[in-house]
N, C-alpha and C. Protein backbone atom coordinates (compact mmCIF):
# COMPACT_ATOMS: atom_id res chain seq x y z
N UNK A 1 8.11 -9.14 -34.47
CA UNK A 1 8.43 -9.41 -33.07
C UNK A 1 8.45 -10.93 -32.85
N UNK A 2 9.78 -11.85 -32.37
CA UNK A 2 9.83 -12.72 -32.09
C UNK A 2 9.24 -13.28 -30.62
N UNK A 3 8.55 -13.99 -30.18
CA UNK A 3 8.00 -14.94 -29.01
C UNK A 3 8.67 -15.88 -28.84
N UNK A 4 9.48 -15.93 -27.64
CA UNK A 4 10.41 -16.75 -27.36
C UNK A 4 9.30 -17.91 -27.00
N UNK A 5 9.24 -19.07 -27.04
CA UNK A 5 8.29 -20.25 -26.20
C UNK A 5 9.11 -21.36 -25.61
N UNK A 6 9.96 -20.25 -24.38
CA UNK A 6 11.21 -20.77 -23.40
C UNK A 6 10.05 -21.35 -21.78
N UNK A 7 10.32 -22.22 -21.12
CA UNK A 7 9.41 -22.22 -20.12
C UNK A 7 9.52 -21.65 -19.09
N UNK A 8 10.77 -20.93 -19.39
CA UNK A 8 11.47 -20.42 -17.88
C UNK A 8 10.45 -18.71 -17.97
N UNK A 9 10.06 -18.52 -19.15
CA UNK A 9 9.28 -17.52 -19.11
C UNK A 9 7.81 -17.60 -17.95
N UNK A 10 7.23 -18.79 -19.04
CA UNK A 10 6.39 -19.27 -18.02
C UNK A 10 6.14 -19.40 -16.08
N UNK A 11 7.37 -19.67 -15.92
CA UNK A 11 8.09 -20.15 -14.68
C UNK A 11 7.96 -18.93 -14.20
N UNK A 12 8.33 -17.77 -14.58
CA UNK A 12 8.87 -16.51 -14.25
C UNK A 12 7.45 -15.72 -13.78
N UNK A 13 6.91 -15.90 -14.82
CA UNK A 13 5.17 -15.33 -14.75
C UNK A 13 4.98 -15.55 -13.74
N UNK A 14 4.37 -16.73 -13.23
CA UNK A 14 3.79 -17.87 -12.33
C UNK A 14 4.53 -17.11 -10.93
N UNK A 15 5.73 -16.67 -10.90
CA UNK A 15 6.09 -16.34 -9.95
C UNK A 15 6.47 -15.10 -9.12
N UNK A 16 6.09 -14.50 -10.44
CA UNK A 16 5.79 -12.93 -10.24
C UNK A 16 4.64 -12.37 -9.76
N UNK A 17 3.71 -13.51 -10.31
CA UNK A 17 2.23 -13.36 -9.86
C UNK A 17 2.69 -13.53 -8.36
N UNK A 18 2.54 -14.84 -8.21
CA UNK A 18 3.07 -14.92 -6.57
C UNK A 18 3.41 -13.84 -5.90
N UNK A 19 4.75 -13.48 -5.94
CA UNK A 19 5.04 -12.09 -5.20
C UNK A 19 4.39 -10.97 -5.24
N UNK A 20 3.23 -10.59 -6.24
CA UNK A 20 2.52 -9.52 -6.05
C UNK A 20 1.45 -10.24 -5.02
N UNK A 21 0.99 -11.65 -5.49
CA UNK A 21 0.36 -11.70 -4.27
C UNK A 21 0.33 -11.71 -3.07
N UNK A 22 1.41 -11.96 -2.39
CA UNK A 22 2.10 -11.86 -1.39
C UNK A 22 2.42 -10.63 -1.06
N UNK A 23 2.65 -9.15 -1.80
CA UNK A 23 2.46 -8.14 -1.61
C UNK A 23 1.24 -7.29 -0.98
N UNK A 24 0.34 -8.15 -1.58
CA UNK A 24 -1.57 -7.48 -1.27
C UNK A 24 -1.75 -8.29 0.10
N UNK A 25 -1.44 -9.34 0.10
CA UNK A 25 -1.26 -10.01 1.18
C UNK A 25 -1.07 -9.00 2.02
N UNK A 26 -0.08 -8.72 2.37
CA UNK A 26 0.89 -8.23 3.21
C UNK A 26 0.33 -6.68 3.05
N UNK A 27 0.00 -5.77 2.76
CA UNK A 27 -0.54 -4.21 2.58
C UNK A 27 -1.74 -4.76 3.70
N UNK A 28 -3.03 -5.89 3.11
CA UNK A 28 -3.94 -5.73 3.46
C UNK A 28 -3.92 -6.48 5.05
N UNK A 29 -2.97 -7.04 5.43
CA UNK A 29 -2.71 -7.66 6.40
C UNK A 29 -2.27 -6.70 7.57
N UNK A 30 -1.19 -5.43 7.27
CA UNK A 30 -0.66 -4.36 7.88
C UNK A 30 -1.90 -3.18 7.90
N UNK A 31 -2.54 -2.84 6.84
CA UNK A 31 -3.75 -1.86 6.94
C UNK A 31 -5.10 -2.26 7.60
N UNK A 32 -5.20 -3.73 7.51
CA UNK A 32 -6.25 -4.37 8.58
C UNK A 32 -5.99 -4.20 9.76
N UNK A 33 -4.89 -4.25 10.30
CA UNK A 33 -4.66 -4.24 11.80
C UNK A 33 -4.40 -2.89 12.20
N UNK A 34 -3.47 -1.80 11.40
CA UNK A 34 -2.90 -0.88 11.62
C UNK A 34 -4.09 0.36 11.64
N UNK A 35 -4.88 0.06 10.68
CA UNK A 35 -6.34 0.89 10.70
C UNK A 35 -7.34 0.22 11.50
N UNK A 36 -7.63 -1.13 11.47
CA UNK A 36 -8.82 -1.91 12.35
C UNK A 36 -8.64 -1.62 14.24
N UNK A 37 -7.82 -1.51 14.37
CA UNK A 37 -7.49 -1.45 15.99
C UNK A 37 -6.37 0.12 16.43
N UNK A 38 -6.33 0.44 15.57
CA UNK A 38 -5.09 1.90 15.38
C UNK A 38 -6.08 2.93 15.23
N UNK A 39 -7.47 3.06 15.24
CA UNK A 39 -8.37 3.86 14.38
C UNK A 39 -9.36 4.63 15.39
N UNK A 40 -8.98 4.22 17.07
CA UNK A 40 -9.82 4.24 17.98
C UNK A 40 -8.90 5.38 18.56
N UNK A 41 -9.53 5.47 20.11
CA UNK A 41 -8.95 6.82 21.06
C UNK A 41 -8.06 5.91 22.01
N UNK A 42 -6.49 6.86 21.26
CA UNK A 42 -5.43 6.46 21.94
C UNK A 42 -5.03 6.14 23.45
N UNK A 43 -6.26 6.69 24.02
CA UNK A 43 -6.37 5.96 25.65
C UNK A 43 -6.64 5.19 25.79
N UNK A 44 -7.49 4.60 24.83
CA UNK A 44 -7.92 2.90 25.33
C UNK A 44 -7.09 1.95 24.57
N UNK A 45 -5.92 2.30 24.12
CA UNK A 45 -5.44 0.76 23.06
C UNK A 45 -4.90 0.13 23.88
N UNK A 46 -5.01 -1.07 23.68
CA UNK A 46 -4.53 -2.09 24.81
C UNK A 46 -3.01 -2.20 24.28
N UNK A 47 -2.45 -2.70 24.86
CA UNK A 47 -0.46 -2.88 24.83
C UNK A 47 0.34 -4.40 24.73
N UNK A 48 1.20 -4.51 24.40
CA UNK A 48 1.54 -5.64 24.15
C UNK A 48 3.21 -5.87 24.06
N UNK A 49 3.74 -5.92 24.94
CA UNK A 49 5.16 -5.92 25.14
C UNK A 49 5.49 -4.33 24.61
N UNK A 50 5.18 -3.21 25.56
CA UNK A 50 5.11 -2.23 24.85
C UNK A 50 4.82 -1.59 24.47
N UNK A 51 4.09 -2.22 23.59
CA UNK A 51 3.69 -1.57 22.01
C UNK A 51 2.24 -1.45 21.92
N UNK A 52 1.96 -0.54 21.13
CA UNK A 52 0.25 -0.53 20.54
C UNK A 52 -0.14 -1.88 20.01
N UNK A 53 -1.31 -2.30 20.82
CA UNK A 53 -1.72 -3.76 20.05
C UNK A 53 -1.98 -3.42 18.68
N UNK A 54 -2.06 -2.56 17.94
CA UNK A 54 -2.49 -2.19 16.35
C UNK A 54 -1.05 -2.06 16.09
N UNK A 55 -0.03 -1.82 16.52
CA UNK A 55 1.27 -1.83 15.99
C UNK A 55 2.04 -3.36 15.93
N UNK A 56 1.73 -3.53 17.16
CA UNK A 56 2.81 -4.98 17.36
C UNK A 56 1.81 -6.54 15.89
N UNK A 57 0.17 -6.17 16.15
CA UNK A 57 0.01 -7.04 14.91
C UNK A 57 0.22 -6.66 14.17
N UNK A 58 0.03 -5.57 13.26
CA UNK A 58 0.28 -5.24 11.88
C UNK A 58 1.97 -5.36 11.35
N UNK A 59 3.05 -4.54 12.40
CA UNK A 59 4.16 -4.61 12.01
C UNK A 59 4.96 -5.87 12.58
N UNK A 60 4.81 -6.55 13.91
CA UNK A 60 5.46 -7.63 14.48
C UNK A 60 5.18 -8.84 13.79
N UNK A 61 4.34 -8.80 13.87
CA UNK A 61 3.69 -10.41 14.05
C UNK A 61 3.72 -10.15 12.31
N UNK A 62 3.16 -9.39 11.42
CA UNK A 62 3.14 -9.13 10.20
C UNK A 62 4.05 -9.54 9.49
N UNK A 63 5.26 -9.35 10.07
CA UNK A 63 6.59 -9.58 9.52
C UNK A 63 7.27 -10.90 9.51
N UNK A 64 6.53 -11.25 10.90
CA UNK A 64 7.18 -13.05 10.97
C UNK A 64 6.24 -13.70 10.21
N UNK A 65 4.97 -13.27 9.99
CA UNK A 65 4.06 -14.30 8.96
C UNK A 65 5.02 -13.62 7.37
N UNK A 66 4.76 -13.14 7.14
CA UNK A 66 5.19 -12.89 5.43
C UNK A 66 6.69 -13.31 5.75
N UNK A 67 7.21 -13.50 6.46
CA UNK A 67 8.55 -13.98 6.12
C UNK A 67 8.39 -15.60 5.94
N UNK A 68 7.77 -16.12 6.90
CA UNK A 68 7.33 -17.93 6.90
C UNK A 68 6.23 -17.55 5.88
N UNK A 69 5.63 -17.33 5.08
CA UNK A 69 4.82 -17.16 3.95
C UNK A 69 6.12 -17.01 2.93
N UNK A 70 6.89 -16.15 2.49
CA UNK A 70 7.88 -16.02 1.46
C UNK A 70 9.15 -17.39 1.61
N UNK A 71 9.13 -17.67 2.74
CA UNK A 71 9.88 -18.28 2.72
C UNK A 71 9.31 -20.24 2.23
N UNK A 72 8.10 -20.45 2.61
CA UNK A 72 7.19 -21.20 1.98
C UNK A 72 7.11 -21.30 0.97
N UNK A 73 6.90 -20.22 0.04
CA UNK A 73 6.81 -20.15 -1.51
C UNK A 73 8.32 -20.41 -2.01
N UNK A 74 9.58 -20.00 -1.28
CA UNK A 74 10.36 -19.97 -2.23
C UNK A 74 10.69 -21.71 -1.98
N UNK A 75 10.60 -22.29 -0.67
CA UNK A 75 10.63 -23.53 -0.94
C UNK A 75 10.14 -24.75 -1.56
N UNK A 76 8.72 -24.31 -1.72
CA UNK A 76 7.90 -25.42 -2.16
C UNK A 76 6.91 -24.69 -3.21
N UNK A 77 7.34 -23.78 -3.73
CA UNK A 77 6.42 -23.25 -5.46
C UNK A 77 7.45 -22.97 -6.25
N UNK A 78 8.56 -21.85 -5.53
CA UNK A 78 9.64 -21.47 -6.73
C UNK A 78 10.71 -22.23 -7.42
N UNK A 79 11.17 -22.56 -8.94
CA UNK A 79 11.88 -23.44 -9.06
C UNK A 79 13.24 -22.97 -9.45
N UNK A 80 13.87 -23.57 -8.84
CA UNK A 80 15.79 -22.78 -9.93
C UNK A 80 15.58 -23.14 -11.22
N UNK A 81 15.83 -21.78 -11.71
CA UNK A 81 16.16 -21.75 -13.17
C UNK A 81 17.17 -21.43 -13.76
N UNK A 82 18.02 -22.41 -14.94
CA UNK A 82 19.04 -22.20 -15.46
C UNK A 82 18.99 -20.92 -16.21
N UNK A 83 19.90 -19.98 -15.88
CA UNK A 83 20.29 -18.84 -17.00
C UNK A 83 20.75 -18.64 -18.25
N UNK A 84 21.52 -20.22 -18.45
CA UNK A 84 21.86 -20.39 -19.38
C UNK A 84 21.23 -20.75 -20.30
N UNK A 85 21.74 -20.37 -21.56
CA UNK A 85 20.51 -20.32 -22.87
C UNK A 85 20.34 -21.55 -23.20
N UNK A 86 19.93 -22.53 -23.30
CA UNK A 86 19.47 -24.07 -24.45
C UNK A 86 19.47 -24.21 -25.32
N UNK A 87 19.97 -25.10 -25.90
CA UNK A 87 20.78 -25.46 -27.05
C UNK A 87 19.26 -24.78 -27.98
N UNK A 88 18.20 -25.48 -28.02
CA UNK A 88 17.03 -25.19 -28.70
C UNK A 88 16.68 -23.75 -29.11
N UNK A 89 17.33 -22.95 -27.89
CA UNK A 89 16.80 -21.59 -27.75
C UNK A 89 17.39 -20.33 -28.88
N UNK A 90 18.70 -20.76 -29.22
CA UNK A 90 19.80 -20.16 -29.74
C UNK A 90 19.46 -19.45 -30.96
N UNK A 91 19.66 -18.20 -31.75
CA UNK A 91 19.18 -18.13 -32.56
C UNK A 91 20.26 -17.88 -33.24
C-alpha cells in the first residue's frame, strides 16, 4: 500500500475535522434549546414572533449562527486546493 505524502491530504483532514465540528456544534446547539426550553408544559412557553421560544432559538437563530460560523471557517481556515496533480506527485 502506497502513502501518498501530498499536503492537500493534510489540508483535507484538518478540514473535515472542522465540519464535523461544526456539526456537534450545531446538534448540541439545536437539542440544547429544542429540549432545554421545549421540555416544559406547552401553556407556559413564552413566544417570539410567533413561534415557540424553544423553536425560534434552536431552529432560527441556530441557523443564522452556523451559517456566520461556516461561513467564517470557509473564509479564514479553509484553503483552495489545486486538483491538479504535481509534478512531484506523478507516478
Amino acid at each position: 500500500m502506497v502513502i501518498l505524502k501530498d499536503k492537500r491530504y493534510a489540508i483535507a483532514h484538518k478540514e473535515a475535522i472542522i465540519g464535523v465540528l461544526l456539526v456537534i456544534v450545531n446538534f448540541l446547539w439545536w437539542y440544547g434549546f429544542a429540549y432545554g426550553l421545549g421540555s416544559g408544559d406547552p401553556r407556559k412557553y413564552q413566544y417570539i414572533l410567533g413561534l415557540p421560544a424553544w423553536f425560534f432559538y434552536s431552529c432560527v437563530v441556530g441557523t443564522i449562527i452556523m451559517t456566520i460560523l461556516v461561513y467564517l471557517c470557509i473564509t479564514f481556515i479553509f484553503k483552495e486546493v489545486s486538483f491538479e496533480e504535481e509534478e512531484g506527485n506523478r507516478k
